[in-house]
N, C-alpha and C. Protein backbone atom coordinates (compact mmCIF):
# COMPACT_ATOMS: atom_id res chain seq x y z
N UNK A 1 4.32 22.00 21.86
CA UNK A 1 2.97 21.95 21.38
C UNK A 1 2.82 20.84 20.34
N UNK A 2 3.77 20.30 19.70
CA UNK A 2 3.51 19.70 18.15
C UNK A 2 3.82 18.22 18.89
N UNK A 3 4.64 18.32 19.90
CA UNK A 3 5.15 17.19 20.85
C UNK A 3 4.02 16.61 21.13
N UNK A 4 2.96 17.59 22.20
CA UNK A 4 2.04 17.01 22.59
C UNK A 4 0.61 16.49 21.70
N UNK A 5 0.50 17.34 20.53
CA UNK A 5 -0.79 16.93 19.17
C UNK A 5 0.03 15.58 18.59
N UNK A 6 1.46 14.96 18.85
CA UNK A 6 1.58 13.79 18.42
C UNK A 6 1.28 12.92 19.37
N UNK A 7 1.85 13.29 20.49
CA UNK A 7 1.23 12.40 21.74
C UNK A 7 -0.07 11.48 21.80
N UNK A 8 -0.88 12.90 21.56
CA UNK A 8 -2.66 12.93 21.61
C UNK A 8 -3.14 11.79 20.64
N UNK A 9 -2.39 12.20 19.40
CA UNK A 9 -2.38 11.47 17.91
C UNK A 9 -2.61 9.70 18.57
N UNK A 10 -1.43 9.32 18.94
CA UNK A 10 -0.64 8.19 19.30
C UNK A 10 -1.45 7.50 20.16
N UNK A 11 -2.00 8.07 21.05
CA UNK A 11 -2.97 7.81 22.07
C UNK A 11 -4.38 7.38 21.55
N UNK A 12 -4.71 7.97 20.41
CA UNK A 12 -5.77 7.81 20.36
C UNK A 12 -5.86 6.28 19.07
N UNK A 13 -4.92 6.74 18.64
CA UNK A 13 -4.66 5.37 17.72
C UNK A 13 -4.40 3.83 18.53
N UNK A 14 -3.95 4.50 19.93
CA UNK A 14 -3.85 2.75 20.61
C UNK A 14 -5.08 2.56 21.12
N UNK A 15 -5.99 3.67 21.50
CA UNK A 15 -6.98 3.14 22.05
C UNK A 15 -7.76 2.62 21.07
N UNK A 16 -7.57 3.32 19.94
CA UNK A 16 -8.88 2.80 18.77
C UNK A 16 -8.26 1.45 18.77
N UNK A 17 -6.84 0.90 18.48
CA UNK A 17 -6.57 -0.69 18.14
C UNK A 17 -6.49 -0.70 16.72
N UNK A 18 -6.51 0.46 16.17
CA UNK A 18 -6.34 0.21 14.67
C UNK A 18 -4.66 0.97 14.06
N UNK A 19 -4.72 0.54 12.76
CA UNK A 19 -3.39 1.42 11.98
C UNK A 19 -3.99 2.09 11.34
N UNK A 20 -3.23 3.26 10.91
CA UNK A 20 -3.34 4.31 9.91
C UNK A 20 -3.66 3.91 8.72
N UNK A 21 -2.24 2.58 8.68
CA UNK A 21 -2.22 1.99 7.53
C UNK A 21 -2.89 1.44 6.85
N UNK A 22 -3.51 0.84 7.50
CA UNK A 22 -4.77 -0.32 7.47
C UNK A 22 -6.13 0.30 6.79
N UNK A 23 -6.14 1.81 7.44
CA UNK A 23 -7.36 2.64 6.75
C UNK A 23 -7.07 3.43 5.81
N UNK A 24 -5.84 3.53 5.19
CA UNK A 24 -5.45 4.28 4.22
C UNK A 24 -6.15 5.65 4.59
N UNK A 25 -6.75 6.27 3.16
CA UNK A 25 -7.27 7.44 2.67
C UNK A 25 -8.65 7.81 2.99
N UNK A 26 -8.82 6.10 3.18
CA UNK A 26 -10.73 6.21 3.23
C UNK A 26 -11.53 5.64 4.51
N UNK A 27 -12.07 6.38 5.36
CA UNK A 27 -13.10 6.18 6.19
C UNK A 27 -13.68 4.79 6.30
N UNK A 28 -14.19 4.70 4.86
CA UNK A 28 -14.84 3.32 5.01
C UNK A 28 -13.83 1.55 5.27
N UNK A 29 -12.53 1.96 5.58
CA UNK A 29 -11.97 0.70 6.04
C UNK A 29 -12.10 0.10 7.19
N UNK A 30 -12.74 1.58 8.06
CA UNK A 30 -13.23 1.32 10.01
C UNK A 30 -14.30 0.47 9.76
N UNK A 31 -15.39 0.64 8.77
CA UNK A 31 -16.87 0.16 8.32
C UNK A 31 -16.59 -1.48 8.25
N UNK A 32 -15.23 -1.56 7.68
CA UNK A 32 -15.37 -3.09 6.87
C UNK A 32 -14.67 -3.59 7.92
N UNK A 33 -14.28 -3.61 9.08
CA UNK A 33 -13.82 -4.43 10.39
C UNK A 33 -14.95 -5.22 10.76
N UNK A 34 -15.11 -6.46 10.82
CA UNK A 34 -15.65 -7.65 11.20
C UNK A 34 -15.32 -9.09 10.21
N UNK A 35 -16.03 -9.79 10.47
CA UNK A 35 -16.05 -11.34 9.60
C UNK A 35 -16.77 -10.70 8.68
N UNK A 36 -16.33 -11.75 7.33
CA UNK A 36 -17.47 -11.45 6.38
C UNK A 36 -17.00 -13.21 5.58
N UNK A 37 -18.38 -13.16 5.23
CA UNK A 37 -18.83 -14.56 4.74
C UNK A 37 -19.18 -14.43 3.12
N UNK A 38 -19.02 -15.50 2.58
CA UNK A 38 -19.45 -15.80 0.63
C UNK A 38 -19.55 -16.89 0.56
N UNK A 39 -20.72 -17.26 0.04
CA UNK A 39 -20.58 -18.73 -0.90
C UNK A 39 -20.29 -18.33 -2.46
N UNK A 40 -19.52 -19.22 -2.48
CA UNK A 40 -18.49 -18.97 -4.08
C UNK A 40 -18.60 -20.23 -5.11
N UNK A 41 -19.10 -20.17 -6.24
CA UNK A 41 -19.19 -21.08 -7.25
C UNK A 41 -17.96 -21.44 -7.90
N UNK A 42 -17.45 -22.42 -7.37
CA UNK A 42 -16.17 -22.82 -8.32
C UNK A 42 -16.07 -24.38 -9.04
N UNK A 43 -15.16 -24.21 -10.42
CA UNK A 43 -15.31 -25.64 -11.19
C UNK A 43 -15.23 -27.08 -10.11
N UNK A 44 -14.88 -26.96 -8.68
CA UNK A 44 -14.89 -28.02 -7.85
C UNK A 44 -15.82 -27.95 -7.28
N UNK A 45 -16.95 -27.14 -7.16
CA UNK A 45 -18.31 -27.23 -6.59
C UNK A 45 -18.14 -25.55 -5.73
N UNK A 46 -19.39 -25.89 -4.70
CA UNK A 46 -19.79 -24.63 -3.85
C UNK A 46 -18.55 -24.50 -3.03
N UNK A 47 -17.93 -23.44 -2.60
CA UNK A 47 -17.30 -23.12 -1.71
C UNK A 47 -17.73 -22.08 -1.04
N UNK A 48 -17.20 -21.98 0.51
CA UNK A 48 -17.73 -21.13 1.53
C UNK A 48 -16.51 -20.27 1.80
N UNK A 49 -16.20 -18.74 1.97
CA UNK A 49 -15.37 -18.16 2.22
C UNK A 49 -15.43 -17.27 3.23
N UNK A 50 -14.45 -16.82 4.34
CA UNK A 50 -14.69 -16.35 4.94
C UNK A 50 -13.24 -15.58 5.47
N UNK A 51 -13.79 -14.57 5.71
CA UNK A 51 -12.63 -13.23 5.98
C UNK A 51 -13.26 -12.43 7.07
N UNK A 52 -12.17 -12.41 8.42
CA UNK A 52 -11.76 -11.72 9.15
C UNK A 52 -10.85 -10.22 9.01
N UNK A 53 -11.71 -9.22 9.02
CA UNK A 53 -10.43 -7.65 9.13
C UNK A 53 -10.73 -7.78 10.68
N UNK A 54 -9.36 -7.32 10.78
CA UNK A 54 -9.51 -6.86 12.31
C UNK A 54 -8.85 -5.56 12.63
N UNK A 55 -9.31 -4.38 13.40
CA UNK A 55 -9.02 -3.10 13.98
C UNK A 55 -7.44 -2.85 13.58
N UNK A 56 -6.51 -3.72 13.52
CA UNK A 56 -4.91 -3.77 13.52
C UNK A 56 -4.53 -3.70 12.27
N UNK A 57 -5.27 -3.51 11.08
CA UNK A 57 -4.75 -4.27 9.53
C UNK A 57 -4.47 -5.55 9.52
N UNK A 58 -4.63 -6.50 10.73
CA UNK A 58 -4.10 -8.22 10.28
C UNK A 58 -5.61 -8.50 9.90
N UNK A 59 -5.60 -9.95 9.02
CA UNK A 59 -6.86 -10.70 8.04
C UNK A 59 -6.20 -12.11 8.73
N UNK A 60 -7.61 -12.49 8.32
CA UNK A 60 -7.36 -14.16 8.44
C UNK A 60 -8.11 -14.67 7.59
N UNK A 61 -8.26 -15.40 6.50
CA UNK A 61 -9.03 -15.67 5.04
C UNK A 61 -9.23 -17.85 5.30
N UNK A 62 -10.28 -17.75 5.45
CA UNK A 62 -10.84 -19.69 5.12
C UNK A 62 -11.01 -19.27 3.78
N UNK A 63 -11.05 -20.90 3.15
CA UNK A 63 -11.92 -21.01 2.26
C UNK A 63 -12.37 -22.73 2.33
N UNK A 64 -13.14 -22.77 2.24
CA UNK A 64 -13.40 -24.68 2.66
C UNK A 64 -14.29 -25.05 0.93
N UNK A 65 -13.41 -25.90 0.31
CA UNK A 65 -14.40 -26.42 -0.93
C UNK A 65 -14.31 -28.20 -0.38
N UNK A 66 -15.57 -28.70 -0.43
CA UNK A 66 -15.39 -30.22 -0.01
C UNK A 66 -14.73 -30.11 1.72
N UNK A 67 -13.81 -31.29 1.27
CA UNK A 67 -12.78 -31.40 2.55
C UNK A 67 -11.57 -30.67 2.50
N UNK A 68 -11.57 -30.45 1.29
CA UNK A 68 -9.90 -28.85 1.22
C UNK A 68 -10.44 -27.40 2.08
N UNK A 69 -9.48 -27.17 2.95
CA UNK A 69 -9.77 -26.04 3.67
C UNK A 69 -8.54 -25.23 3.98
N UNK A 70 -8.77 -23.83 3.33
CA UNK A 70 -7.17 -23.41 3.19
C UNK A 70 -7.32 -22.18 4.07
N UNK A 71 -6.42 -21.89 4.71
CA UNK A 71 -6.03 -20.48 5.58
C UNK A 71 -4.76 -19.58 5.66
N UNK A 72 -5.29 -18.27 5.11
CA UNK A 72 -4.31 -17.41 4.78
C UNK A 72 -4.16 -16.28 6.12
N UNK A 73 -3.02 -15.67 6.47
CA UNK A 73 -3.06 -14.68 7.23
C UNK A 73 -2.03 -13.58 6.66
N UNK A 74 -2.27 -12.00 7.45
CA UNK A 74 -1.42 -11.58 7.02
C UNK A 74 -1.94 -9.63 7.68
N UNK A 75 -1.43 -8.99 6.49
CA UNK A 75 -1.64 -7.66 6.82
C UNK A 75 -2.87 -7.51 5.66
N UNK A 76 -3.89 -6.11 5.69
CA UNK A 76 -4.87 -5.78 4.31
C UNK A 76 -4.69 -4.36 4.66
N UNK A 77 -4.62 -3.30 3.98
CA UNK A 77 -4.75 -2.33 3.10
C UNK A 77 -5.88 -2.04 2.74
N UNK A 78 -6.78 -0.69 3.09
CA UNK A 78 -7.86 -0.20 2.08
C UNK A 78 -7.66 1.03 1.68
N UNK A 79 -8.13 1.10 0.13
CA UNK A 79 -8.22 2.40 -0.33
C UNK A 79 -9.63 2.29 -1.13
N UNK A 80 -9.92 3.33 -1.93
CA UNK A 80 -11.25 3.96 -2.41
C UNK A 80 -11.45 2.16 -3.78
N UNK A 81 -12.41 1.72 -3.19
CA UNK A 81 -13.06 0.58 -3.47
C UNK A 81 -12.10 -0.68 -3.66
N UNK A 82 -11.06 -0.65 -2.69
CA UNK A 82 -10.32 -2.17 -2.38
C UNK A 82 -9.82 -2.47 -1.64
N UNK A 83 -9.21 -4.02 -1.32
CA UNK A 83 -8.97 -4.18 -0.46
C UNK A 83 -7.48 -4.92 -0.81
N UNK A 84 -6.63 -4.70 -0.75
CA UNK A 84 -5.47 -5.68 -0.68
C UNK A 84 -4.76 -6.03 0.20
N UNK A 85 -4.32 -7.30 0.21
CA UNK A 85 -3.78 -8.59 0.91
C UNK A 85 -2.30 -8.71 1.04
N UNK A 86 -1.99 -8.53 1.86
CA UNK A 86 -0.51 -8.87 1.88
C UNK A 86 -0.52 -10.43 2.60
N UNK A 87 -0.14 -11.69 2.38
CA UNK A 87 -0.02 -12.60 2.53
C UNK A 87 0.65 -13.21 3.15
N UNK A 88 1.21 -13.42 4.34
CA UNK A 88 1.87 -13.61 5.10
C UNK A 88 2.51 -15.08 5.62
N UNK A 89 1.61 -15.79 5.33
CA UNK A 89 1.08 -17.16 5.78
C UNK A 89 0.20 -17.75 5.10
N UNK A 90 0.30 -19.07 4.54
CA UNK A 90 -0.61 -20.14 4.52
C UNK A 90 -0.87 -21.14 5.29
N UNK A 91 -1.94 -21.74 4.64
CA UNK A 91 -1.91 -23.46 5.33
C UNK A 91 -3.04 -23.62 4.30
N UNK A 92 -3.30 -25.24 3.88
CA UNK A 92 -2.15 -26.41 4.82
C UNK A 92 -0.73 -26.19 3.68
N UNK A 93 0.48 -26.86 4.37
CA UNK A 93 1.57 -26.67 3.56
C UNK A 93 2.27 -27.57 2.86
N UNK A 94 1.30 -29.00 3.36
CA UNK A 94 1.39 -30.11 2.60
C UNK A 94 -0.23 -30.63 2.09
N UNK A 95 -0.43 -30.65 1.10
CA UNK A 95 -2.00 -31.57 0.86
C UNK A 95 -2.00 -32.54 0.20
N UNK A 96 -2.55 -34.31 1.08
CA UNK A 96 -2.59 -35.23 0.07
C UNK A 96 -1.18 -35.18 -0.18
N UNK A 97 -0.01 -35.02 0.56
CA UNK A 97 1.30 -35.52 0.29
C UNK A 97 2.05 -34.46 -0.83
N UNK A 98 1.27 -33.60 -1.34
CA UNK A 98 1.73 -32.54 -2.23
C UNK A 98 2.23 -31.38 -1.84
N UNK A 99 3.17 -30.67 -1.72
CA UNK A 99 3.69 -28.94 -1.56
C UNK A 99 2.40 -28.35 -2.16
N UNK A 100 2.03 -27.07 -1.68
CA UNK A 100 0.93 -26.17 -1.73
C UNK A 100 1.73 -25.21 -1.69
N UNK A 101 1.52 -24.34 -3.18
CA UNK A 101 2.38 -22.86 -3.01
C UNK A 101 0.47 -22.04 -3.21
N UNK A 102 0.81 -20.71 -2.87
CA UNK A 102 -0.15 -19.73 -3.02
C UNK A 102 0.48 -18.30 -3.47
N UNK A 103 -0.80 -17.52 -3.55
CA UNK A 103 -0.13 -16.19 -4.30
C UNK A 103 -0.04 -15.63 -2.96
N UNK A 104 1.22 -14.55 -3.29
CA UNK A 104 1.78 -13.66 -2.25
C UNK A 104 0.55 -12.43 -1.75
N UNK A 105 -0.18 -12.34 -2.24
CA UNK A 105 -0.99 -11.05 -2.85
C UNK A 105 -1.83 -10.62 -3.59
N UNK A 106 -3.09 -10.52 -3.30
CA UNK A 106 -4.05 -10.26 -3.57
C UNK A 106 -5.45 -9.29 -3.68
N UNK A 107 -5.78 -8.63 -4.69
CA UNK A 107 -6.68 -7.00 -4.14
C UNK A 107 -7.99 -7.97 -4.56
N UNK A 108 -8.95 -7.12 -3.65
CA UNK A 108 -10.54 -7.20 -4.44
C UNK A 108 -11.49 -5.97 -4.24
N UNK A 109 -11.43 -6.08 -5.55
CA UNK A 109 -12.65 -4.88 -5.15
C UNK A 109 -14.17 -5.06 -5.11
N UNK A 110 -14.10 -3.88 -4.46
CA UNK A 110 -15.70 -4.08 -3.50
C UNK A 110 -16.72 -2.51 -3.92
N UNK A 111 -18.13 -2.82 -3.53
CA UNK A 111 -18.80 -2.27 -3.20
C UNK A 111 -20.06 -2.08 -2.23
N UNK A 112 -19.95 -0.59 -1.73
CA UNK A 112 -20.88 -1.61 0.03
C UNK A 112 -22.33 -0.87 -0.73
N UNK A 113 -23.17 -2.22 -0.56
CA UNK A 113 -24.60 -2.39 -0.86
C UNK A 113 -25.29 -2.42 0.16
N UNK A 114 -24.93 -2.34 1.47
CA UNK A 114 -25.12 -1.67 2.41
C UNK A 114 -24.38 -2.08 3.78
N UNK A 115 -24.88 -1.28 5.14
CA UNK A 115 -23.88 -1.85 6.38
C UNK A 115 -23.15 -2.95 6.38
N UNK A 116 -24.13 -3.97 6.00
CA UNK A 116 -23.84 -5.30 6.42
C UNK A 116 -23.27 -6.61 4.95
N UNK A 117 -23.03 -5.64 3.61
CA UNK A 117 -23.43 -6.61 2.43
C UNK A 117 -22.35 -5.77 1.45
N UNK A 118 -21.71 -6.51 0.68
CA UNK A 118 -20.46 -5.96 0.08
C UNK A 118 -20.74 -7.21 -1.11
N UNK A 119 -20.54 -6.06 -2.43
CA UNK A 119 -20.10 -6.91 -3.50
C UNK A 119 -18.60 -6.91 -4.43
N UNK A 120 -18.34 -8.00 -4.61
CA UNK A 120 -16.84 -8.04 -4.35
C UNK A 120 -16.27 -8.47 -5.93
N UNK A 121 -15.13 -8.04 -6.28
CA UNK A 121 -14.46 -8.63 -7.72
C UNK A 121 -13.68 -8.90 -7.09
N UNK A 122 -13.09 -10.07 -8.32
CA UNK A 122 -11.60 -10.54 -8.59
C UNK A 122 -10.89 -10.11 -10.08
N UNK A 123 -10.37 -9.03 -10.35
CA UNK A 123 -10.59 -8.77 -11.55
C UNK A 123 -9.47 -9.76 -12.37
N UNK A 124 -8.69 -10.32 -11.78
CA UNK A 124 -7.48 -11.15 -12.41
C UNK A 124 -8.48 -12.61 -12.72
N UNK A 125 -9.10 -13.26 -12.01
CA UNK A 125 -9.52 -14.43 -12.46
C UNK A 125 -11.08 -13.95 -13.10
N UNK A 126 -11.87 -12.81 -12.72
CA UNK A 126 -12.93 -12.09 -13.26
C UNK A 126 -14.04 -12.70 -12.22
N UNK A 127 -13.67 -13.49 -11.10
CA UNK A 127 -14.62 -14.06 -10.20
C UNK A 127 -15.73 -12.91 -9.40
N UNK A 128 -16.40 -12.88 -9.31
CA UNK A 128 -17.47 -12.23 -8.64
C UNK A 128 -18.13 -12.95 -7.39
N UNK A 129 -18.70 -11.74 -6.45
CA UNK A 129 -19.09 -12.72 -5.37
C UNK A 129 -19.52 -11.58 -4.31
N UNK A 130 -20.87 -12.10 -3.44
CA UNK A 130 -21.50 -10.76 -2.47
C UNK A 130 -20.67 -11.61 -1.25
N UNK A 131 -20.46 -10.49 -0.40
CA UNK A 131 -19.95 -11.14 1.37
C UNK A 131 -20.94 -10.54 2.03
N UNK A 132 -21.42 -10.89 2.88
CA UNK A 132 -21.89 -10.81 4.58
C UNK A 132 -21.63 -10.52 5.62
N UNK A 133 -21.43 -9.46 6.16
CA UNK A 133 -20.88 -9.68 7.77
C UNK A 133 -21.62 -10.20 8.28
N UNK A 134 -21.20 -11.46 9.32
CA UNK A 134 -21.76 -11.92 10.11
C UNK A 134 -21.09 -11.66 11.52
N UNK A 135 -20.35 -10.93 11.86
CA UNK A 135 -20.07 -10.71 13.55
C UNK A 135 -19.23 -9.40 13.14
């Protein structure tokens, strides 16, 4: 009997395409699966950001300021108002002839202002910023 309620379990987790992990504790990590978009004010001008969750716990993170355009991948984590980053990957890994290191890891917290609109911290740099889903 306990054989088969894991079975069932297992089954239903491949069909959804998601991890356990990925949704932690809270419901609302199924909610935050799509792209989500920000324009971000930084001392180098406007930047555009953009983050992919996808059903699996993997992310895929742009950020384009000017002609610098950086891309992170990896695993994310949600629990009750965040989101953290496990970092897996960068690019680019040379810029302008320079080594590019990045942080391993990263949380932000959020709040959903509704379906489609999330407002977001950085509490380490104190950056603020609304996202968008757009797909």
């Amino acid at each position: 009997m306990r054989e088969s309620r894991l079975m069932v379990a297992l089954a239903l987790i491949g069909l959804l395409g998601a991890s356990p992990a990925a949704w932690g504790d809270d419901a609302t990590a199924r909610t935050l699966v799509g792209t989500w978009r920000a324009n971000v004010s930084t001392p180098w001008g406007p930047g555009v950001a953009e983050t992919l969750l996808m059903k699996n716990g993997s992310f895929s993170k742009t950020f384009r300021i000017g002609e610098m355009k950086t891309l992170d991948t990896g695993k994310y984590t949600v629990g009750e108002g965040y989101i953290h980053f496990d970092i897996q990957d960068h690019e680019p890994k040379v810029y302008k002839g320079k080594p590019m290191s990045w942080v391993k890891s990263e949380t932000v917290f959020f709040q959903m202002m509704g379906p489609d609109q999330m407002r977001c911290e950085d509490r380490i740099t104190g950056g603020r910023w609304e996202a968008f889903r757009v797909r």
